[in-house]
C-alpha atoms as a PDB file:
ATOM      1  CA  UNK A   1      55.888 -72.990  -5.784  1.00  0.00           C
ATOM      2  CA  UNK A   2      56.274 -69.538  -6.567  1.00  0.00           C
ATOM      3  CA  UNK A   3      59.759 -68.257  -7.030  1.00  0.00           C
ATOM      4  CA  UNK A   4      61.928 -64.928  -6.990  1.00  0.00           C
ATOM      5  CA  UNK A   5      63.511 -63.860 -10.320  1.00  0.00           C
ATOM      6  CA  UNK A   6      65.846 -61.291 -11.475  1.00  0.00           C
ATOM      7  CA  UNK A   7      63.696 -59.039 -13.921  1.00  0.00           C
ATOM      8  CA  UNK A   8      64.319 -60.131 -17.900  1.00  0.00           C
ATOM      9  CA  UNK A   9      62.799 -58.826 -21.154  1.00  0.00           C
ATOM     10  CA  UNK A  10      60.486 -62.536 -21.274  1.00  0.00           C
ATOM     11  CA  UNK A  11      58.775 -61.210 -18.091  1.00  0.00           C
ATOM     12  CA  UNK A  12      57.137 -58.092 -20.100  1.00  0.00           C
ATOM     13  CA  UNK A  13      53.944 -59.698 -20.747  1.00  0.00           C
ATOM     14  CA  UNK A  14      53.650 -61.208 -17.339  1.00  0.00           C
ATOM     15  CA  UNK A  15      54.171 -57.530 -15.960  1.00  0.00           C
ATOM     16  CA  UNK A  16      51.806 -55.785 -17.718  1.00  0.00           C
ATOM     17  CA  UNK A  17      49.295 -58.512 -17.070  1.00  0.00           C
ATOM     18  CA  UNK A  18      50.078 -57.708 -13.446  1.00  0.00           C
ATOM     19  CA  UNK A  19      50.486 -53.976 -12.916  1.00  0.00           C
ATOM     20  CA  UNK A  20      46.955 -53.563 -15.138  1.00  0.00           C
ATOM     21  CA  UNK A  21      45.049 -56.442 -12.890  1.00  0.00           C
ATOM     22  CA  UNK A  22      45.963 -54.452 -10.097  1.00  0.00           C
ATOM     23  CA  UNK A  23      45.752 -50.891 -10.839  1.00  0.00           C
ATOM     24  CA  UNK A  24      42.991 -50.020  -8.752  1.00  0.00           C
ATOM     25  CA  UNK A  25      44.469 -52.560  -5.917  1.00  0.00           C
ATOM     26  CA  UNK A  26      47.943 -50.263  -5.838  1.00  0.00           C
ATOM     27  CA  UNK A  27      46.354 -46.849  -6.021  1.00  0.00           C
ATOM     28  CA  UNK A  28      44.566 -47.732  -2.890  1.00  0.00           C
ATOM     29  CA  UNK A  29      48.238 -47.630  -1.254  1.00  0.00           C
ATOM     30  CA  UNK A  30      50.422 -46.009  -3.845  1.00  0.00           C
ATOM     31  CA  UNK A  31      50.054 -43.246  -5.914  1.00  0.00           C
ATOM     32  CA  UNK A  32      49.007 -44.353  -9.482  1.00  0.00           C
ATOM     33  CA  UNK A  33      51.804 -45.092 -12.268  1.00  0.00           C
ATOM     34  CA  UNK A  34      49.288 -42.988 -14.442  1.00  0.00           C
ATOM     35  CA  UNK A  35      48.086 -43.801 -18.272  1.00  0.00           C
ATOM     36  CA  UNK A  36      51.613 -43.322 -19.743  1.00  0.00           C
ATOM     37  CA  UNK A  37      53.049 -46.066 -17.945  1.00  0.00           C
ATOM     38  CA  UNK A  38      50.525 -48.833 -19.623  1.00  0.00           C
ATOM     39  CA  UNK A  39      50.881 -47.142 -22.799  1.00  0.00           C
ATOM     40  CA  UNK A  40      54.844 -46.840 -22.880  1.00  0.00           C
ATOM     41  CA  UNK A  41      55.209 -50.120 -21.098  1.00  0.00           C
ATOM     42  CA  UNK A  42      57.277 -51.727 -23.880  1.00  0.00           C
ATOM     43  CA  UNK A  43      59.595 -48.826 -24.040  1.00  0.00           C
ATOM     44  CA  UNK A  44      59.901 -48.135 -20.485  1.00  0.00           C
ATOM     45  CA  UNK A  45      60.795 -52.084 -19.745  1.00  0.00           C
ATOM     46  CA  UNK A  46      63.634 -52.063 -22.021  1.00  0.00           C
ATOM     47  CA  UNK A  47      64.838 -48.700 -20.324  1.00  0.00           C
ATOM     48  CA  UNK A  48      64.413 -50.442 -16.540  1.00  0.00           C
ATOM     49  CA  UNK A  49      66.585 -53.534 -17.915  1.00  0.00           C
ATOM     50  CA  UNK A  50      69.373 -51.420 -19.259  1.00  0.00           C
ATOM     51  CA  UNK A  51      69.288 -49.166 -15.993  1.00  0.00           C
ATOM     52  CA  UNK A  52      69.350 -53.115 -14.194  1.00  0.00           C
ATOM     53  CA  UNK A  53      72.925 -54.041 -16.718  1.00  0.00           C
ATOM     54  CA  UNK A  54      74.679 -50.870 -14.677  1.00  0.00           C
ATOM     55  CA  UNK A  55      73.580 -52.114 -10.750  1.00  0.00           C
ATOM     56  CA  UNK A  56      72.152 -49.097  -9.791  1.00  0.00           C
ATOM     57  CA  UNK A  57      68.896 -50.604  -9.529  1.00  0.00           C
ATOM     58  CA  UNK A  58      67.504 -54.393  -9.127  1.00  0.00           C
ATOM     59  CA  UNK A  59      64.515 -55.604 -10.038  1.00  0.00           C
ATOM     60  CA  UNK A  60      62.860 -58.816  -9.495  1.00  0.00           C
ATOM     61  CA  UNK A  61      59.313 -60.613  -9.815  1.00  0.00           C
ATOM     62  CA  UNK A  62      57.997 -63.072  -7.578  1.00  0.00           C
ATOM     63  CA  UNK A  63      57.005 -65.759 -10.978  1.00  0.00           C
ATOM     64  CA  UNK A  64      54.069 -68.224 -10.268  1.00  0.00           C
ATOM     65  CA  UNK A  65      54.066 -71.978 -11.157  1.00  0.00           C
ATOM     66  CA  UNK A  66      51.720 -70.639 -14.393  1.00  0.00           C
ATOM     67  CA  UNK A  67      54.448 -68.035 -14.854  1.00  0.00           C
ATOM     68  CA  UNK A  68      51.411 -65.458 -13.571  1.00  0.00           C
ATOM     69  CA  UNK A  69      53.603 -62.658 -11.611  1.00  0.00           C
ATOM     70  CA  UNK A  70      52.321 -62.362  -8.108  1.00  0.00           C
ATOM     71  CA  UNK A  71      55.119 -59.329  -6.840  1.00  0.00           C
ATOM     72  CA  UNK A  72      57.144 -57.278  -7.680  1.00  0.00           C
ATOM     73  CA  UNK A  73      60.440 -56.396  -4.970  1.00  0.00           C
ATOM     74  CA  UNK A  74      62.593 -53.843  -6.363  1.00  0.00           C
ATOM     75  CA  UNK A  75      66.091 -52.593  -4.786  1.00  0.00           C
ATOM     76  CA  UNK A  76      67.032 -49.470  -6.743  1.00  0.00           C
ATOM     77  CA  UNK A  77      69.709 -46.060  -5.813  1.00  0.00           C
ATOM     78  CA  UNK A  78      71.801 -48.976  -4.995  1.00  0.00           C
ATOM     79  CA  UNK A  79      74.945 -47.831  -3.551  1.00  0.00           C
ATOM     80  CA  UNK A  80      77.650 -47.419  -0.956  1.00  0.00           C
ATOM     81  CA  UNK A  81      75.998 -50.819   0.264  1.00  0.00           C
ATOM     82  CA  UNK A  82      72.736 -49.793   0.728  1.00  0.00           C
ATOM     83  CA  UNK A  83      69.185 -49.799  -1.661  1.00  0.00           C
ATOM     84  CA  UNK A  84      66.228 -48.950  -0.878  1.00  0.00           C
ATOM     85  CA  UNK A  85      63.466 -51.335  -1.278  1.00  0.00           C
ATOM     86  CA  UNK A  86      60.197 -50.972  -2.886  1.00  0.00           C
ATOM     87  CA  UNK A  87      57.652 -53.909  -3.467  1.00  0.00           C
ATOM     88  CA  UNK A  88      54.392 -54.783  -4.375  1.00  0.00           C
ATOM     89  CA  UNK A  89      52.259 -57.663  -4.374  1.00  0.00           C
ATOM     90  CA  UNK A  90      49.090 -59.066  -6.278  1.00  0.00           C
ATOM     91  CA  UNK A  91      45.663 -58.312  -4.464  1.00  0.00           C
ATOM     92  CA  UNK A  92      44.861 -62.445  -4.847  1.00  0.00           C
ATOM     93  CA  UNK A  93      48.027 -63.029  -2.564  1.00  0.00           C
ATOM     94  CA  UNK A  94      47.823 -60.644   0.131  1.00  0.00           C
ATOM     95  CA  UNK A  95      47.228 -62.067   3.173  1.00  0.00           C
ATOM     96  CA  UNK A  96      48.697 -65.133   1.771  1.00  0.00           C
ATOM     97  CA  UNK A  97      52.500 -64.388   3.330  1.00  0.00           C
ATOM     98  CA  UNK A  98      53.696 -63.742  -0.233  1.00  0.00           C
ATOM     99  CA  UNK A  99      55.025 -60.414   0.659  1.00  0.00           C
ATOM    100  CA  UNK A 100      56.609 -61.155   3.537  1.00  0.00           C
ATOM    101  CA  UNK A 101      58.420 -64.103   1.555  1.00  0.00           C
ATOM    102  CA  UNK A 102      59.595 -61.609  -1.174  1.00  0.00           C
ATOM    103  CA  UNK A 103      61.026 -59.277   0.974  1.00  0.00           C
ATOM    104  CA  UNK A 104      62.866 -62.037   2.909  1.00  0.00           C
ATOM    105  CA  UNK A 105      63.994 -63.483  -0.048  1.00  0.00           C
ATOM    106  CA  UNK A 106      65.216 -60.127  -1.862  1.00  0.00           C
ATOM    107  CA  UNK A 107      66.821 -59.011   0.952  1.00  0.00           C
ATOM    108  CA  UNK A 108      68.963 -62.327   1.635  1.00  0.00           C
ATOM    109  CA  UNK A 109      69.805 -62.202  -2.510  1.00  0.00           C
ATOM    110  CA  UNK A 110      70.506 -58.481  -1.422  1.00  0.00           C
ATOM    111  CA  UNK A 111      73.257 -59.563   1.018  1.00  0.00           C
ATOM    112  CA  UNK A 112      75.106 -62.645  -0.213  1.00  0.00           C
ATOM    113  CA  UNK A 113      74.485 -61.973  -3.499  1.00  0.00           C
ATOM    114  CA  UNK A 114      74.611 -58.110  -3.783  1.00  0.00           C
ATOM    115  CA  UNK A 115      76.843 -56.996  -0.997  1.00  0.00           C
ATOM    116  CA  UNK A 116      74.429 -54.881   0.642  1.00  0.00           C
ATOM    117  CA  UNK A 117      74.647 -53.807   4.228  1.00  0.00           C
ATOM    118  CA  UNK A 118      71.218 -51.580   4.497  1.00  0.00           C
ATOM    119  CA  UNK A 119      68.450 -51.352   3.312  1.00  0.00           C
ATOM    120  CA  UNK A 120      65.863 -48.756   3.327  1.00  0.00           C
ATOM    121  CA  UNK A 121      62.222 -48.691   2.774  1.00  0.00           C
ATOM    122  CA  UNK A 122      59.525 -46.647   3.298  1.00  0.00           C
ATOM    123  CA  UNK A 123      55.183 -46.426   3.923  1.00  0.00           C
ATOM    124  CA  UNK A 124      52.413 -44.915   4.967  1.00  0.00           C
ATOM    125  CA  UNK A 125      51.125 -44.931   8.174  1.00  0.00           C
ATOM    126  CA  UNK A 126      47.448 -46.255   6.602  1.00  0.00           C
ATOM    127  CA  UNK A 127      49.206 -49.068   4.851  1.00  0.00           C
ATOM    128  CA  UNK A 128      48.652 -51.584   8.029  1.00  0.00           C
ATOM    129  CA  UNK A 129      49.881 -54.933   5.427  1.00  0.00           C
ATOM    130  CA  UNK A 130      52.913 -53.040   4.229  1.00  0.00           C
ATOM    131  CA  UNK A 131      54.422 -52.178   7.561  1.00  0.00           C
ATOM    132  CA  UNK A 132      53.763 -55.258   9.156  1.00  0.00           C
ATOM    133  CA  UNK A 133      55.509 -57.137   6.253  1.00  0.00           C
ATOM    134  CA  UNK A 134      58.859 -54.816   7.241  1.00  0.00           C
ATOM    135  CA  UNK A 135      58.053 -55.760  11.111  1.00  0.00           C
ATOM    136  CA  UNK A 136      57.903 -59.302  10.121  1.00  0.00           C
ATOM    137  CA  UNK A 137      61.306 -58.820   8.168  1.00  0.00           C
ATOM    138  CA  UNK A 138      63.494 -57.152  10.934  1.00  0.00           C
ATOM    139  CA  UNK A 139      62.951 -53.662   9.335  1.00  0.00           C
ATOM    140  CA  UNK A 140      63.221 -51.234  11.814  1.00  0.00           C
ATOM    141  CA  UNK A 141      61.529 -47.326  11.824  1.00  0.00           C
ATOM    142  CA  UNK A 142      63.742 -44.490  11.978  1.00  0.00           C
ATOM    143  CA  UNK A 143      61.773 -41.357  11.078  1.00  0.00           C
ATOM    144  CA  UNK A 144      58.438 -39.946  10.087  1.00  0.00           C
ATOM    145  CA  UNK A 145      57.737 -38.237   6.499  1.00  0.00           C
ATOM    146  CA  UNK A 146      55.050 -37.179   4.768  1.00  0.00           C
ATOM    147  CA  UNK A 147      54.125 -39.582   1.447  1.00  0.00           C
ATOM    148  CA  UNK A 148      51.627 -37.508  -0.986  1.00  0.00           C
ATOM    149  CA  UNK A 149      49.857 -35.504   2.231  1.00  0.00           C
ATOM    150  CA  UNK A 150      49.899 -38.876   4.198  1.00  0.00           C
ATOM    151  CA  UNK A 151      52.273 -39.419   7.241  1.00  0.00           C
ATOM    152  CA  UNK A 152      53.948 -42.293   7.118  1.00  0.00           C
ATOM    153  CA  UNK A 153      57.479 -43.736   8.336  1.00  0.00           C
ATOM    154  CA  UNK A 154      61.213 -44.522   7.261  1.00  0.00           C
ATOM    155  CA  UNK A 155      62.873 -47.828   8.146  1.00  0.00           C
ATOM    156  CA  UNK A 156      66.221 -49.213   7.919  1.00  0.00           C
ATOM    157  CA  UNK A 157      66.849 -52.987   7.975  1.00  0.00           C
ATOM    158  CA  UNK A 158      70.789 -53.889   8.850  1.00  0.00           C
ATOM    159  CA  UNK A 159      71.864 -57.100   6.824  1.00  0.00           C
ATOM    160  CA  UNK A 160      74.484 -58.479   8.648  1.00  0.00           C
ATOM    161  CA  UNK A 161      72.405 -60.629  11.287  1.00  0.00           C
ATOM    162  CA  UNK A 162      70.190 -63.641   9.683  1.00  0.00           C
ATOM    163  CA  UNK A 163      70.520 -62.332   5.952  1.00  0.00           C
ATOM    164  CA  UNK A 164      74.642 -63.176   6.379  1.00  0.00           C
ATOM    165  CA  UNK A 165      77.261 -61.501   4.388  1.00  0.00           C
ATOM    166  CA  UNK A 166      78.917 -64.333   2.845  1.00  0.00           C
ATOM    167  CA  UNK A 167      78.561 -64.095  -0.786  1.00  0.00           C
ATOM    168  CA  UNK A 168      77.475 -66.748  -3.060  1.00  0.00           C
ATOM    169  CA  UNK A 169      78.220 -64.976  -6.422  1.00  0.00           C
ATOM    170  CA  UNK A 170      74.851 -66.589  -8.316  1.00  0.00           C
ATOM    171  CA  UNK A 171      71.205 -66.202  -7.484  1.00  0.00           C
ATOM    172  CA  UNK A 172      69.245 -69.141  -6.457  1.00  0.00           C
END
């Protein structure tokens, strides 16, 4: 059963694997990380987990049975108790309920483990899977924007109701 894990140097490989499998998956949604990011990926890695010692940001990877990475739900500009969550999940499990899991998952570790009261997130108004996933999750719009020329919508999701504030002090 595939499970949610705090982002850790052993996870490179996975990663990579991941982000180039689904390039062309991704830029259909997202705009595209771009060349530099595949060939600084060692580099950049080691930057994101030093950035992840000072929690300002919080990354995590949704790890297969095979260890294969299937996701990838990040909280980052954490502060003030709030983050703002961005995720993204492997074109073999959409559809599957795999995103929806993540984000449900991330954002109870958010709460009883983080602290976090809010969370933001945001998408475009063409990405149908991505804002049904923050439906699904309690998210809740709050404003329109404009993503790379494509409209698209803020939400806010407000941990204290089934996410719980208690904190546990370890992930699980």
């Amino acid at each position: 059963m595939p499970g949610l894990e705090s982002l850790r140097l052993d996870h490179a490989p996975a990663l990579l694997a991941f982000e180039r499998e689904n390039r062309a998956w991704f830029a259909a949604s997202v705009p595209d990380r771009g060349d530099a990011y595949f060939e600084e990926f060692e580099e950049r890695h080691r930057a994101l987990l030093d950035e992840q010692e000072t929690g300002a940001i919080l990354f995590h990877v949704l790890v297969g049975d095979d260890g294969e990475i299937l996701g990838r739900f990040n909280l980052v500009d954490v502060a003030d108790g709030s983050a703002e969550l961005g995720y993204r999940v492997a074109r073999k499990a959409a559809g599957r309920g795999v995103a929806t899991a993540g984000v449900r998952e991330v954002c109870r570790l958010a709460a009883r483990v983080h602290g976090l009261r809010t969370i933001r997130a945001a998408t475009t108004l063409d990405n149908a899977g991505s804002r049904a996933v923050l439906a699904r999750t309690g998210f809740v719009p709050v404003g329109e924007e404009t993503f790379d020329g494509r409209p698209g919508l803020f939400y806010v999701l407000d941990l204290g109701g089934s996410f719980g504030r208690e904190r546990s002090g370890t992930e699980s």
